[in-house]
N, C-alpha and C. Protein backbone atom coordinates (compact mmCIF):
# COMPACT_ATOMS: atom_id res chain seq x y z
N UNK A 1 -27.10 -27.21 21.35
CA UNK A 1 -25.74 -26.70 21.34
C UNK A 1 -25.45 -25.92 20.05
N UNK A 2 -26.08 -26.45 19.18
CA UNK A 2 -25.73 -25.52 17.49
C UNK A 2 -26.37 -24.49 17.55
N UNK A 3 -27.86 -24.40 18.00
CA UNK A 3 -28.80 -23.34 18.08
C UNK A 3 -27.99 -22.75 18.60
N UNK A 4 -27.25 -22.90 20.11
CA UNK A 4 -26.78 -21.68 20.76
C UNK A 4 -25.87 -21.20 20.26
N UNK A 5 -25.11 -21.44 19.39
CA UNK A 5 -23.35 -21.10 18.55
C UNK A 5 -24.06 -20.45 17.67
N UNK A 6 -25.06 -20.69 17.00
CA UNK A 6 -25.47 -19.76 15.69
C UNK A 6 -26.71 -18.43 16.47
N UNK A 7 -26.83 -18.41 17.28
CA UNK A 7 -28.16 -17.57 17.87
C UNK A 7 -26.52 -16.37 18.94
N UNK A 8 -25.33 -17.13 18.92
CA UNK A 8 -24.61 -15.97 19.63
C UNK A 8 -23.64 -15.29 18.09
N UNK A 9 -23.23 -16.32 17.71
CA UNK A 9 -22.70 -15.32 16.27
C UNK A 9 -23.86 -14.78 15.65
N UNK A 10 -25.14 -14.77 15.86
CA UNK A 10 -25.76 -13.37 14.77
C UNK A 10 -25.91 -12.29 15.86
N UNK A 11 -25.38 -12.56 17.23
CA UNK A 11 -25.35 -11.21 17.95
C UNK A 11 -24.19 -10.46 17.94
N UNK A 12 -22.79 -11.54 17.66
CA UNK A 12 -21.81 -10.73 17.38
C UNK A 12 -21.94 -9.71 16.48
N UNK A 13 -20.55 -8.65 16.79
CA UNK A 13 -20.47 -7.48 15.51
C UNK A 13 -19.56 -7.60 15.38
N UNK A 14 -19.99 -7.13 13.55
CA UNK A 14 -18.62 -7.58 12.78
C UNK A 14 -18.03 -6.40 13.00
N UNK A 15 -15.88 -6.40 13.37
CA UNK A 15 -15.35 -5.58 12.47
C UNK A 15 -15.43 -4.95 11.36
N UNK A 16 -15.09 -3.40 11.64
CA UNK A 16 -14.76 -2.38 9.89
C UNK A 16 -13.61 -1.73 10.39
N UNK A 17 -12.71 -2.16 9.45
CA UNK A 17 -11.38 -1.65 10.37
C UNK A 17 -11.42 -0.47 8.75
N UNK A 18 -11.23 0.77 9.24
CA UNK A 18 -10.82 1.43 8.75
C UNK A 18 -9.63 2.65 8.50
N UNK A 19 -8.83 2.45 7.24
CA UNK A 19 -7.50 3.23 7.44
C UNK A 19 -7.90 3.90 6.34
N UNK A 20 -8.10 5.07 6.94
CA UNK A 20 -8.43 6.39 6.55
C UNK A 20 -7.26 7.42 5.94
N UNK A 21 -7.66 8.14 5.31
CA UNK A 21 -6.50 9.63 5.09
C UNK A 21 -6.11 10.46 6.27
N UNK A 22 -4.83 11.39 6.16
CA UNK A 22 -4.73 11.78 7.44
C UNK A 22 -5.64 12.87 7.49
N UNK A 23 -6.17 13.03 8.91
CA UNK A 23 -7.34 13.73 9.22
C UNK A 23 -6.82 15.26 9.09
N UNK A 24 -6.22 15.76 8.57
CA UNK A 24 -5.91 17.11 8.36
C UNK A 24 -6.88 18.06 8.44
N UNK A 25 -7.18 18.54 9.36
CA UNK A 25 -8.28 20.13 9.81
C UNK A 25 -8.11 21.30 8.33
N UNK A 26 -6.71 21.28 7.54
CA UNK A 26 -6.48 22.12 6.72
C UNK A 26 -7.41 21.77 5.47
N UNK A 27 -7.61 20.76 5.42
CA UNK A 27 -8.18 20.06 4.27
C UNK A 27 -9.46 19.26 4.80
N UNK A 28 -10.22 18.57 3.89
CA UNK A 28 -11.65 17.85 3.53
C UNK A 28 -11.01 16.73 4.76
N UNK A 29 -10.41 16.27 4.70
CA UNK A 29 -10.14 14.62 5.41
C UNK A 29 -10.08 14.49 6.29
N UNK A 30 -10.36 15.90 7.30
CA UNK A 30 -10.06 15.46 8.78
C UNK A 30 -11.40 15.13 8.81
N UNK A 31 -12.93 16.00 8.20
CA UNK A 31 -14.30 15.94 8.27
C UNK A 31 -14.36 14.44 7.74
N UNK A 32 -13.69 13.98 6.51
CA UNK A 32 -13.99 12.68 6.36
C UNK A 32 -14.11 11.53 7.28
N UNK A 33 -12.39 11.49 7.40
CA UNK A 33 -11.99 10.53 8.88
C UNK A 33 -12.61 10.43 9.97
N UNK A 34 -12.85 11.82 10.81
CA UNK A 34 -13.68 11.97 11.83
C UNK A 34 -14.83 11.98 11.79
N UNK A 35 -15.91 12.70 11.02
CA UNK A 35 -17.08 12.97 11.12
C UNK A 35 -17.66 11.88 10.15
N UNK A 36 -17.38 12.43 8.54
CA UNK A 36 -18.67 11.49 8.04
C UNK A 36 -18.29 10.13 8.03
N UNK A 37 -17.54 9.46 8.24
CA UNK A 37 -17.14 7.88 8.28
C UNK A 37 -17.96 7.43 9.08
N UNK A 38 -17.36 8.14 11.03
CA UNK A 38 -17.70 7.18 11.38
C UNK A 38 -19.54 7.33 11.58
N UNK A 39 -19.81 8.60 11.42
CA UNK A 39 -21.62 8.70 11.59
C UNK A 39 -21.98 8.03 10.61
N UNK A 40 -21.73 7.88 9.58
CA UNK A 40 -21.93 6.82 8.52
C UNK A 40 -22.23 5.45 8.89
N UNK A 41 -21.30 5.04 9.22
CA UNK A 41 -21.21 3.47 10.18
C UNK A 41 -21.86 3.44 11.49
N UNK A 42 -21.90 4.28 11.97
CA UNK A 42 -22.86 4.04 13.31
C UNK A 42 -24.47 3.81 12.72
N UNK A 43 -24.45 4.11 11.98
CA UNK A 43 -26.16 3.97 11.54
C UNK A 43 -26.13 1.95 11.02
N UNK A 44 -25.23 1.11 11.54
CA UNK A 44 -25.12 -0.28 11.11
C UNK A 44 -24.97 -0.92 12.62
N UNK A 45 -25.66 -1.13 12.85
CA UNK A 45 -25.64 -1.65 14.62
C UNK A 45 -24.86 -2.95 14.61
N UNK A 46 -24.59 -3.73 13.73
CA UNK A 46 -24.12 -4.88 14.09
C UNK A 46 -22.53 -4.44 13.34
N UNK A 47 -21.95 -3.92 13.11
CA UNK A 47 -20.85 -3.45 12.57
C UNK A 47 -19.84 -2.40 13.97
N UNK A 48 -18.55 -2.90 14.15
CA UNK A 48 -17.91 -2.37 15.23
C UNK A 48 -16.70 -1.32 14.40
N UNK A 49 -16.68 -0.06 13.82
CA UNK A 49 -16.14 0.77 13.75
C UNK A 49 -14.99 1.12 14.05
N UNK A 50 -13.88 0.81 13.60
CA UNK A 50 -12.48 0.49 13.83
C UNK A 50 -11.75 1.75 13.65
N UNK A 51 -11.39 2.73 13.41
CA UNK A 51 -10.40 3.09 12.66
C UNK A 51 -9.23 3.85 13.44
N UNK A 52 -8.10 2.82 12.36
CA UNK A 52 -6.59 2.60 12.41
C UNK A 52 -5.93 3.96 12.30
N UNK A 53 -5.59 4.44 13.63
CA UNK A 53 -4.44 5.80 12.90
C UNK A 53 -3.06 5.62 12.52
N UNK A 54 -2.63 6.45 11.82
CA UNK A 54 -1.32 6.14 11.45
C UNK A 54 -0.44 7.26 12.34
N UNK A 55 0.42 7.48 12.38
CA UNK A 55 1.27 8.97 13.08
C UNK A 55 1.72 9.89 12.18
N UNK A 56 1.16 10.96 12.42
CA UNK A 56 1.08 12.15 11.59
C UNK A 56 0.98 13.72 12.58
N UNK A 57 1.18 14.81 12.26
CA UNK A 57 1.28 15.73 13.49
C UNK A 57 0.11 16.90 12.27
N UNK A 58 -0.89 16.71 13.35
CA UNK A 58 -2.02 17.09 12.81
C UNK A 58 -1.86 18.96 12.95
N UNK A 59 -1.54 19.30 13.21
CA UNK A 59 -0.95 20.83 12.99
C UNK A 59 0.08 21.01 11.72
N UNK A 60 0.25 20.14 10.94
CA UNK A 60 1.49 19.91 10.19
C UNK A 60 1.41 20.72 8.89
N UNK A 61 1.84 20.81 7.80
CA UNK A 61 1.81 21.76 6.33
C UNK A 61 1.90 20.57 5.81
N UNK A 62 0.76 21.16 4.74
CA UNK A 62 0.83 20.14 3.53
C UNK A 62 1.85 20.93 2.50
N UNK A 63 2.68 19.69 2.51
CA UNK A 63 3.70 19.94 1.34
C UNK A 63 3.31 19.70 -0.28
N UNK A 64 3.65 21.14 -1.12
CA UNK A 64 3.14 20.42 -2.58
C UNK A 64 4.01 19.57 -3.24
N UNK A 65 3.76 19.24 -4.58
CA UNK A 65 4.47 18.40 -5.41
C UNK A 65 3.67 17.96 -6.77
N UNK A 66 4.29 17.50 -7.06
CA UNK A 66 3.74 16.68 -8.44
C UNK A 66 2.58 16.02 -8.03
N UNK A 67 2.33 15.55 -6.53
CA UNK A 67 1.80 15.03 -6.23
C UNK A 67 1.41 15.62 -4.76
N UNK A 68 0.43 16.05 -4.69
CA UNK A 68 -0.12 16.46 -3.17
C UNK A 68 0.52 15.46 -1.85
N UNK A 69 1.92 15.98 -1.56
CA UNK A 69 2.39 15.79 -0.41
C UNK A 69 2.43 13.74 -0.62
N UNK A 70 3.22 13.58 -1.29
CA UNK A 70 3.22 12.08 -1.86
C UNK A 70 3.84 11.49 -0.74
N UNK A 71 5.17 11.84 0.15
CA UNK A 71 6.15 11.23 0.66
C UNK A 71 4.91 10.81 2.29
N UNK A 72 4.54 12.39 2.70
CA UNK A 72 3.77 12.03 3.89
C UNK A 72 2.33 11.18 3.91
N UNK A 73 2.01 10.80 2.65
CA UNK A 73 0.88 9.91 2.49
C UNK A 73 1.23 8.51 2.63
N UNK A 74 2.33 8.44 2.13
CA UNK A 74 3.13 6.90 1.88
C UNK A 74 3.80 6.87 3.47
N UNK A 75 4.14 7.66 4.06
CA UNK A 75 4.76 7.64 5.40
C UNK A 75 3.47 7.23 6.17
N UNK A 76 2.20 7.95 6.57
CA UNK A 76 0.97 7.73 7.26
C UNK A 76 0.44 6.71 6.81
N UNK A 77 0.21 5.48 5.46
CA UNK A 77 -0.16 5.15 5.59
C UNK A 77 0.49 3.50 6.13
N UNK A 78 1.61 3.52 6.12
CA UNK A 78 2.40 2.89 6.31
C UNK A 78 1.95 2.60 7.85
N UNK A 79 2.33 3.84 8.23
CA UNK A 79 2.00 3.69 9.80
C UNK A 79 0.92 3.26 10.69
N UNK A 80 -0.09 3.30 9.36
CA UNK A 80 -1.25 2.80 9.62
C UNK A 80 -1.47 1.33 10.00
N UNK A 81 -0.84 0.85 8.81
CA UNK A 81 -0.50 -0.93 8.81
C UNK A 81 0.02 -1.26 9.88
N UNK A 82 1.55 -0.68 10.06
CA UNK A 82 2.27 -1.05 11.69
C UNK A 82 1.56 -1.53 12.53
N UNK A 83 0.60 0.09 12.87
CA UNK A 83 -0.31 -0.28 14.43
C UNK A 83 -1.76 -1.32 13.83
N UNK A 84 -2.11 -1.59 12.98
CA UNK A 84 -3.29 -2.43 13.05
C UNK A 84 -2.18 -3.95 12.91
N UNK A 85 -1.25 -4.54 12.38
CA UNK A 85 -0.06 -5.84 12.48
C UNK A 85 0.31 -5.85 13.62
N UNK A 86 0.68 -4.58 14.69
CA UNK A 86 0.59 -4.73 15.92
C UNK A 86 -0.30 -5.40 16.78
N UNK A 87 -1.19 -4.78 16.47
CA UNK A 87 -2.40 -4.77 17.38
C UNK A 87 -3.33 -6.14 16.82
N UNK A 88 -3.05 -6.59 15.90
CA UNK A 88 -3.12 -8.26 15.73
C UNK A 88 -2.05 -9.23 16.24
N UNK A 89 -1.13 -8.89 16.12
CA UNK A 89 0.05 -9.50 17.08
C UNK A 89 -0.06 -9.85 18.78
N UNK A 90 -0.64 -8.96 18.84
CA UNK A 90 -0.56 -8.86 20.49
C UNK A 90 -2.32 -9.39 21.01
N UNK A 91 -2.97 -9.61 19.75
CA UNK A 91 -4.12 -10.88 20.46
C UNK A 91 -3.67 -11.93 20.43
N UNK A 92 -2.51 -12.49 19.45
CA UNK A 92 -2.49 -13.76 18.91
C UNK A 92 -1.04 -14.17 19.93
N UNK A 93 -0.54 -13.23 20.97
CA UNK A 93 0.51 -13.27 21.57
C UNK A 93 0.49 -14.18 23.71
């Protein structure tokens, strides 16, 4: 009975929940988010590749500032949290 509990958890895969930058096509981060992350992680077979979007309108302008568009980073990533607290909520529901 132990053999079998420890011989099925080393087949499980672990979660990588990842909350990424917004994938912006205008900029480096959409290639990040989309492309090199997750080909990155696919090369880990026992690892299940998560990633959390936040809501953002991917046609959108990056606004400048003191800080490269500060308000919509803190807005996306926010949103990020929501849906992954969601989406733990509603297993445990």
């Amino acid at each position: 009975m132990i053999i079998n509990l420890i011989e099925q958890k080393s087949n499980m895969k672990r979660n990588l929940f990842y909350f990424g930058l917004e994938p912006l096509k205008a900029r480096y981060t959409y290639q990040l988010c989309k492309e090199w992350m997750p080909k990155t992680f696919a090369e880990y077979p026992d690892l299940n590749f998560v990633d959390i979007e936040g809501d953002f309108d991917p046609d959108g302008v990056i606004k400048g500032g003191a800080v490269l568009d500060a308000f919509g980073r803190c807005k996306y990533s926010l949103s990020e949290y929501l849906s992954n607290v969601l989406g733990i909520h509603s297993l445990h529901n």
